[in-house]
Protein backbone atom coordinates (compact mmCIF):
# COMPACT_ATOMS: atom_id res chain seq x y z
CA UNK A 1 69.46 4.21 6.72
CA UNK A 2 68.26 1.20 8.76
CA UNK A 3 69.66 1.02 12.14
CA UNK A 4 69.55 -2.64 13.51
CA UNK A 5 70.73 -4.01 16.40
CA UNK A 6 71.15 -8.12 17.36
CA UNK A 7 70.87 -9.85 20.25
CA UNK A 8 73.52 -10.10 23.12
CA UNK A 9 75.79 -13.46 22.47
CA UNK A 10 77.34 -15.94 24.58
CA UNK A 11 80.51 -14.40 23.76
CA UNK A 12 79.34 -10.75 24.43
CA UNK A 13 81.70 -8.99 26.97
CA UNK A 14 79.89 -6.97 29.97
CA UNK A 15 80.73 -3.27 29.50
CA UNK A 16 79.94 -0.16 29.67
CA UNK A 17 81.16 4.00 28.26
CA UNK A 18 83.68 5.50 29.85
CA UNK A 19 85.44 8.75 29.02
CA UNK A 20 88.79 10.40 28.92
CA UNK A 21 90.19 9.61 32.30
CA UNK A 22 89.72 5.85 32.04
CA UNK A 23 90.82 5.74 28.80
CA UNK A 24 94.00 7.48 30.02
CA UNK A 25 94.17 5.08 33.12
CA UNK A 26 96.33 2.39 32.20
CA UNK A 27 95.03 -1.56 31.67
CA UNK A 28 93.95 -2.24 35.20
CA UNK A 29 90.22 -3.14 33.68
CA UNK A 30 90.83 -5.86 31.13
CA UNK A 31 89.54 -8.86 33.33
CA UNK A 32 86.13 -6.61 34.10
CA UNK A 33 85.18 -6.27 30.54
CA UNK A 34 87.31 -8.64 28.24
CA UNK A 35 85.68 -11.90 27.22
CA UNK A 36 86.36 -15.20 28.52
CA UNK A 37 87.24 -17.54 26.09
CA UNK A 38 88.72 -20.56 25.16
CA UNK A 39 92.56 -21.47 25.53
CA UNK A 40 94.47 -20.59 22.49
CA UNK A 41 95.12 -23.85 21.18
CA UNK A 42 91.38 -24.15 20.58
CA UNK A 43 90.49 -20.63 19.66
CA UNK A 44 92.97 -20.34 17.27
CA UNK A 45 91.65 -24.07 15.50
CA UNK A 46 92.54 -23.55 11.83
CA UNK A 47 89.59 -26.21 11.61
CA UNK A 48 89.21 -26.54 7.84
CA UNK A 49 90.99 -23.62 6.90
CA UNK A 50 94.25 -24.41 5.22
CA UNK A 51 97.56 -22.39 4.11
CA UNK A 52 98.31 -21.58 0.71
CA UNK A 53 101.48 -19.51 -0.93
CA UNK A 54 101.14 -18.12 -4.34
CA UNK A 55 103.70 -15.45 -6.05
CA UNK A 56 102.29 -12.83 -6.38
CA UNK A 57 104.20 -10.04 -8.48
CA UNK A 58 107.27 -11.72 -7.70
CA UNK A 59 106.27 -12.41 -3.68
CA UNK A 60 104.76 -15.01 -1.89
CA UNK A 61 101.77 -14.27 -0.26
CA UNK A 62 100.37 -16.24 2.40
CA UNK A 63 96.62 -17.03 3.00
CA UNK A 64 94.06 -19.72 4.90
CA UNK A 65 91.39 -20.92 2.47
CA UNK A 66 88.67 -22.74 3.32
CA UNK A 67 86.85 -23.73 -0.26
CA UNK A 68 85.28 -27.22 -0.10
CA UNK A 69 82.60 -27.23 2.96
CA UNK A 70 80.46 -24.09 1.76
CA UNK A 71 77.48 -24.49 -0.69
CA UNK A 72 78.68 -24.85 -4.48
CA UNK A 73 76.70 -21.73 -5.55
CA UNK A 74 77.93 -19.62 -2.77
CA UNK A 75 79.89 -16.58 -2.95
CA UNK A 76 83.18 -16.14 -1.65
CA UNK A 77 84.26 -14.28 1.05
CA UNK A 78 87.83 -12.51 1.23
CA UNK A 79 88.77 -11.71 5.13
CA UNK A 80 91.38 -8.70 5.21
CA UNK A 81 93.16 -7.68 8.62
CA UNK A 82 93.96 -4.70 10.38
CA UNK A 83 97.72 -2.76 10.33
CA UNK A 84 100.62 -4.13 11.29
CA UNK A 85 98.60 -7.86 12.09
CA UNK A 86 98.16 -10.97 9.45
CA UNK A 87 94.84 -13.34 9.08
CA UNK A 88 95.64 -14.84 12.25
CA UNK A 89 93.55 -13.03 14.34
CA UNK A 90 90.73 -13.43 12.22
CA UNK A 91 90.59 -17.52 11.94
CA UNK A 92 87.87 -17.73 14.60
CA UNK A 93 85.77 -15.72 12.16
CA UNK A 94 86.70 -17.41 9.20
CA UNK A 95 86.22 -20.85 10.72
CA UNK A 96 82.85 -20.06 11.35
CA UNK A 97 81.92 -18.32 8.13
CA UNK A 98 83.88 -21.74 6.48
CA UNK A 99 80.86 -23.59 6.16
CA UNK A 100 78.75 -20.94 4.61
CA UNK A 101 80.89 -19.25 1.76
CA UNK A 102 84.06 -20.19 0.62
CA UNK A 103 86.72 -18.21 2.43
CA UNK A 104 89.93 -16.45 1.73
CA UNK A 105 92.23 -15.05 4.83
CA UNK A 106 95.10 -13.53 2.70
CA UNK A 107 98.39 -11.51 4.43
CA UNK A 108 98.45 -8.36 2.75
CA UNK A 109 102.34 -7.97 1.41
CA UNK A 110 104.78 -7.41 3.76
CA UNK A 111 102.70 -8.74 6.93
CA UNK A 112 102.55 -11.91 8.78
CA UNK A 113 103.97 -15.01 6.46
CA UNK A 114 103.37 -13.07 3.06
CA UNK A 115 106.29 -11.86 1.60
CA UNK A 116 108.25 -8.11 1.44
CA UNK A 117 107.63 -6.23 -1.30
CA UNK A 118 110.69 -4.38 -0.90
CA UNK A 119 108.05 -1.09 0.51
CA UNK A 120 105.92 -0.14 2.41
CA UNK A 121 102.57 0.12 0.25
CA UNK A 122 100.29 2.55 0.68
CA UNK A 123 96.08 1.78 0.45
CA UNK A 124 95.67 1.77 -3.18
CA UNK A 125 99.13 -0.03 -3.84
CA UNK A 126 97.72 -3.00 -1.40
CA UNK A 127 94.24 -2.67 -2.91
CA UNK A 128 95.90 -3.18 -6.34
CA UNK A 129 98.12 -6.47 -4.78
CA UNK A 130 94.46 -8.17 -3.49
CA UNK A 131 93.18 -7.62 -7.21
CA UNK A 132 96.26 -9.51 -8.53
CA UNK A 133 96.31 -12.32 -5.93
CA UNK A 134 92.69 -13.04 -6.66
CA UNK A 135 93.85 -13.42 -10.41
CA UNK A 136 96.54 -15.61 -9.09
CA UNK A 137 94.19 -17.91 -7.87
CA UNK A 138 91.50 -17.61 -10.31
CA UNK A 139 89.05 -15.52 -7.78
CA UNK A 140 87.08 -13.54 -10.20
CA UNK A 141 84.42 -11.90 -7.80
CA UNK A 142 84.06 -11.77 -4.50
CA UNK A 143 82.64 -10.40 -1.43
CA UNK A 144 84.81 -8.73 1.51
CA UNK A 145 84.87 -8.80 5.38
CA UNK A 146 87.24 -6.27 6.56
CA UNK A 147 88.46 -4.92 10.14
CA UNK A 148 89.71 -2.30 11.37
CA UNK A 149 92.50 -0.50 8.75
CA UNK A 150 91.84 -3.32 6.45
CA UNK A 151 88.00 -1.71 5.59
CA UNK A 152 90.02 1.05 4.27
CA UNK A 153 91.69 -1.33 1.68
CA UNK A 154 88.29 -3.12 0.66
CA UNK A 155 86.77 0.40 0.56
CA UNK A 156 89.53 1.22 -1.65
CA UNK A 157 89.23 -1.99 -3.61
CA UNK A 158 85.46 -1.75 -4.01
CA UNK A 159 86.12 2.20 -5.45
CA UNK A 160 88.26 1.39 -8.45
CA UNK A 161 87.28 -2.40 -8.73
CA UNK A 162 83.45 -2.57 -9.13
CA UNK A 163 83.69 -5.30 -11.39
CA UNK A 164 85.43 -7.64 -8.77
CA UNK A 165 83.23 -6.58 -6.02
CA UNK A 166 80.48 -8.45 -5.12
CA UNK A 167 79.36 -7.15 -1.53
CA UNK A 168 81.39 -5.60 1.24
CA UNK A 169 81.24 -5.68 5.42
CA UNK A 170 83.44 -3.33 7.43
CA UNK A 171 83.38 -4.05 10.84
CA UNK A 172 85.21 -0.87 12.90
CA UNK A 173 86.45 0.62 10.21
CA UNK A 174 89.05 3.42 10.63
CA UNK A 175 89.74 6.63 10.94
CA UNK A 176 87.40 9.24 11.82
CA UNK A 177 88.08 12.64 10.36
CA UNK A 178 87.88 14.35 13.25
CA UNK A 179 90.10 12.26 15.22
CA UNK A 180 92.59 11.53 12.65
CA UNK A 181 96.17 12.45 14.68
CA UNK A 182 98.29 11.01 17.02
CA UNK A 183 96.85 12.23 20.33
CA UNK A 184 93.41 10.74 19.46
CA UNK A 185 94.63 7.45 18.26
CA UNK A 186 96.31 7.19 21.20
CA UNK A 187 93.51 7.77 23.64
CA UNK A 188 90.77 5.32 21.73
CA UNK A 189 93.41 2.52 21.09
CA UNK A 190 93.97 2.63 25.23
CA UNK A 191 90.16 3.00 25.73
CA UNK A 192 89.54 -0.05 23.97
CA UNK A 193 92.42 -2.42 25.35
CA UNK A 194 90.13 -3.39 28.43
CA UNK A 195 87.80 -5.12 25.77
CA UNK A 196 90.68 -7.09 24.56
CA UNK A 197 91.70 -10.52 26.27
CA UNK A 198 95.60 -10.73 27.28
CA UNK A 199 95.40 -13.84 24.71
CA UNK A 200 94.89 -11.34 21.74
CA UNK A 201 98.41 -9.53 22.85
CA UNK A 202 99.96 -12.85 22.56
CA UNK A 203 98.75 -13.64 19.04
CA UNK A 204 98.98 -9.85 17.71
CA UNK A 205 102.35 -9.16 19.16
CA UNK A 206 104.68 -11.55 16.75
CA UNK A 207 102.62 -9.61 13.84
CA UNK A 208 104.04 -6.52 14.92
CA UNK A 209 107.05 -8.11 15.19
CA UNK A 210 106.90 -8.88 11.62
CA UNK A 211 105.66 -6.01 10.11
CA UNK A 212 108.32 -4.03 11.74
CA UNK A 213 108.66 -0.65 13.27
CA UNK A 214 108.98 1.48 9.99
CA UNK A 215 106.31 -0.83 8.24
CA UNK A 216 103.97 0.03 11.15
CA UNK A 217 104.59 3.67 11.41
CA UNK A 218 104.37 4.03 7.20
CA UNK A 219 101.42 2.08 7.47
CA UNK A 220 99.63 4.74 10.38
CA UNK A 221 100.29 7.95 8.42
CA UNK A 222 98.60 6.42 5.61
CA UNK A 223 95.78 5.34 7.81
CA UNK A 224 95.21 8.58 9.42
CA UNK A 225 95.40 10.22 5.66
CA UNK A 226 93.01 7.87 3.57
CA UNK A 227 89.58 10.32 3.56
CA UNK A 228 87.20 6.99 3.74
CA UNK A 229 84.72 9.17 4.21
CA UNK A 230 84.71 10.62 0.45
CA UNK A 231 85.59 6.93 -0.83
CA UNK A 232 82.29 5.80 0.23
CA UNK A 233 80.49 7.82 -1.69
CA UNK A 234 81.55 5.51 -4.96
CA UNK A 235 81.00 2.24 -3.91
CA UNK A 236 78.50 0.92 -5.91
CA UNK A 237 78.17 -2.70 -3.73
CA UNK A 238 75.71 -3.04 -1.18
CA UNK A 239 77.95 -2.73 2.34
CA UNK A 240 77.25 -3.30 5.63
CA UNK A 241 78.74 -1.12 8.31
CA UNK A 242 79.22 -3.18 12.05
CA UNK A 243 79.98 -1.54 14.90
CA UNK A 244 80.24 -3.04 18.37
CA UNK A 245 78.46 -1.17 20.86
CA UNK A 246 81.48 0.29 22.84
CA UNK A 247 83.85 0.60 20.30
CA UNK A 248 86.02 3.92 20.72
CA UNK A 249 88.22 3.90 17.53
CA UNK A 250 84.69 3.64 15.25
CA UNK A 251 83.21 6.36 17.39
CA UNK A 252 78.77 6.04 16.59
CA UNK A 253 78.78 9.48 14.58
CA UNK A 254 81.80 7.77 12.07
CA UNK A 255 79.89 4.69 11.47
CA UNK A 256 76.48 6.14 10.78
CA UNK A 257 78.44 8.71 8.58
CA UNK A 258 80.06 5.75 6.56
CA UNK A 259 76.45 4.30 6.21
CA UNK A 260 74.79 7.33 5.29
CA UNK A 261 77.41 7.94 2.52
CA UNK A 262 77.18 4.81 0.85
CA UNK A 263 74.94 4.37 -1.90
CA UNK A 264 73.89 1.40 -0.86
CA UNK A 265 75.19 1.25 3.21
CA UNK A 266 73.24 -0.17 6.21
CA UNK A 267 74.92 -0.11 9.78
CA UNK A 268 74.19 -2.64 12.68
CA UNK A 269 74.89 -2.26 16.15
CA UNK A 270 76.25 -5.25 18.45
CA UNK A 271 75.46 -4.78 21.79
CA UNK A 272 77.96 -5.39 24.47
CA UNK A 273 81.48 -5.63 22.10
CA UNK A 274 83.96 -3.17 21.08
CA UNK A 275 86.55 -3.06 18.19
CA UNK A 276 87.93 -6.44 17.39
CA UNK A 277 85.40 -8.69 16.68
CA UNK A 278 86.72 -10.58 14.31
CA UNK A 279 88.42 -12.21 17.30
CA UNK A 280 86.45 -11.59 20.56
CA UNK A 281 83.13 -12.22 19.24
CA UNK A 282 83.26 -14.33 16.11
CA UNK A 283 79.70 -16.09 16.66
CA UNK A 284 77.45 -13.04 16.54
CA UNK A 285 79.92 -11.37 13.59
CA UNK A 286 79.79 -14.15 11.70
CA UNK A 287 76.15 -14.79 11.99
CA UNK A 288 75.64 -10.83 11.11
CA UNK A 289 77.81 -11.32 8.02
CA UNK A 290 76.30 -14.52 6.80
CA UNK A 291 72.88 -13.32 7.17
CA UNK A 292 73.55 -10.05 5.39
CA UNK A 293 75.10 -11.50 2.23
CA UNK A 294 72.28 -13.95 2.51
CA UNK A 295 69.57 -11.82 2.43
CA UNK A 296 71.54 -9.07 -0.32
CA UNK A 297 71.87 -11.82 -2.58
């Protein structure tokens, strides 16, 4: 599989590895390697994104759309977030991909401003409720950007869905196999908070909050469960695997294992970021994603 690697960006954090005993250190390190960015107000710009509530098997789901500045021919481009978090986090990726593709930044059910199901739904159950949205908006086909857990839905998606699928990107996807319990999730979700600015605590925090405790902890164990790994094997869309550089929940031997498994799966490397790009470095993800589904087309 090709094995590509970009450019450093303006918004690339200065890092470096570290091992167990930093991980395990506490957050004294999140001004050395977190990015510097804008104030919230500005980073968090819905620019031309705009909300949207549709029922959705009796619920209201939430999402940002952004449909009239991209080319008429283009694609669009779904945006799904990680656990316990809504599209939020993810508008300074989806205001830059705005002008390129048409984009979608749903909440999956029971997250952010979408509405409760009534349970807490498991991968394929919140697969099945992105399939139903997009026919309750008249999205026949489209392409997906996920992070984090929500690369397990697409993946998920893209398995039983072919037909709706057009081209996928997971960027950090989750879980490793070998790391899949409680002790190891631990450890790699502390080694990677010094790559996260205090700013994304403020906007991920009131998404917890949401979500709520049993949502979150429902939502882990079937993280830690979903074998990705064998998923992969069916997805018949091309798919681009990102990984930043120093990400420690999408260890390197997990993400060239997700690319060599897909049938049709390239990985690329940024330099100099870790796990949640989608937020801390939206430029060079964006411009990775854009020219991939450019050039795939």
């Amino acid at each position: 599989m090709p094995r590509v690697a970009t450019q450093p960006s303006p918004l690339s954090v200065p890092g470096r590895r570290w091992g167990l005993a930093l991980g395990l250190g506490g957050c004294g390190d999140e001004e050395r390697f977190a990015p510097q960015l804008p104030s919230r107000e500005e980073w968090l710009d819905r620019g031309p994104l705009t909300p949207r509530l549709i029922e959705v098997n009796g619920v209201s789901l939430h999402a940002l759309e952004a449909t009239e500045a991209a080319p008429a021919d283009a694609t669009p481009l779904v945006l799904i977030h990680g656990s316990g978090l809504s599209g939020r986090y993810m508008i300074p990726t989806a205001r830059e991909l705005a002008p390129h593709f048409p984009v979608y930044v749903p909440d999956l059910p029971g997250y952010g401003d979408s509405g409760d199901p009534g349970r807490v739904l498991n991968i394929p159950q919140l697969a099945d409720w992105l399939v139903a949205w997009m026919d309750a908006i008249g999205l026949e086909r489209a392409s997906f950007l996920g992070n984090s857990f929500g690369c397990q839905v697409i993946v998920d998606l893209a398995m039983r869905y072919p037909e709706r699928t057009e081209r996928l990107v997971l960027q950090g996807p989750t879980t490793p196999p070998d790391e899949r319990s409680t002790f190891w999730q631990f450890i790699r979700w502390r080694q990677n908070e010094p790559y996260n600015p205090e700013m994304l605590g403020e906007v991920t925090m009131p998404e917890y909050g949401k979500a709520g405790l049993w949502r979150m902890i429902r939502s882990y164990v079937f993280q830690v469960t979903d074998p990705i790994e064998e998923k992969v094997r069916e997805i018949e869309a091309p798919t681009l695997v990102i990984r930043g550089e120093h990400d420690p929940i999408t260890h390197q031997a997990f993400a060239e294992l997700l690319a060599d498994r897909l049938p049709r799966g390239e990985l690329l490397i940024l330099p100099d970021v870790a796990h949640t790009l989608v937020f801390t470095a939206p430029v060079p993800l964006a411009e990775a994603t854009r020219a991939y589904l450019e050039e795939t087309a």
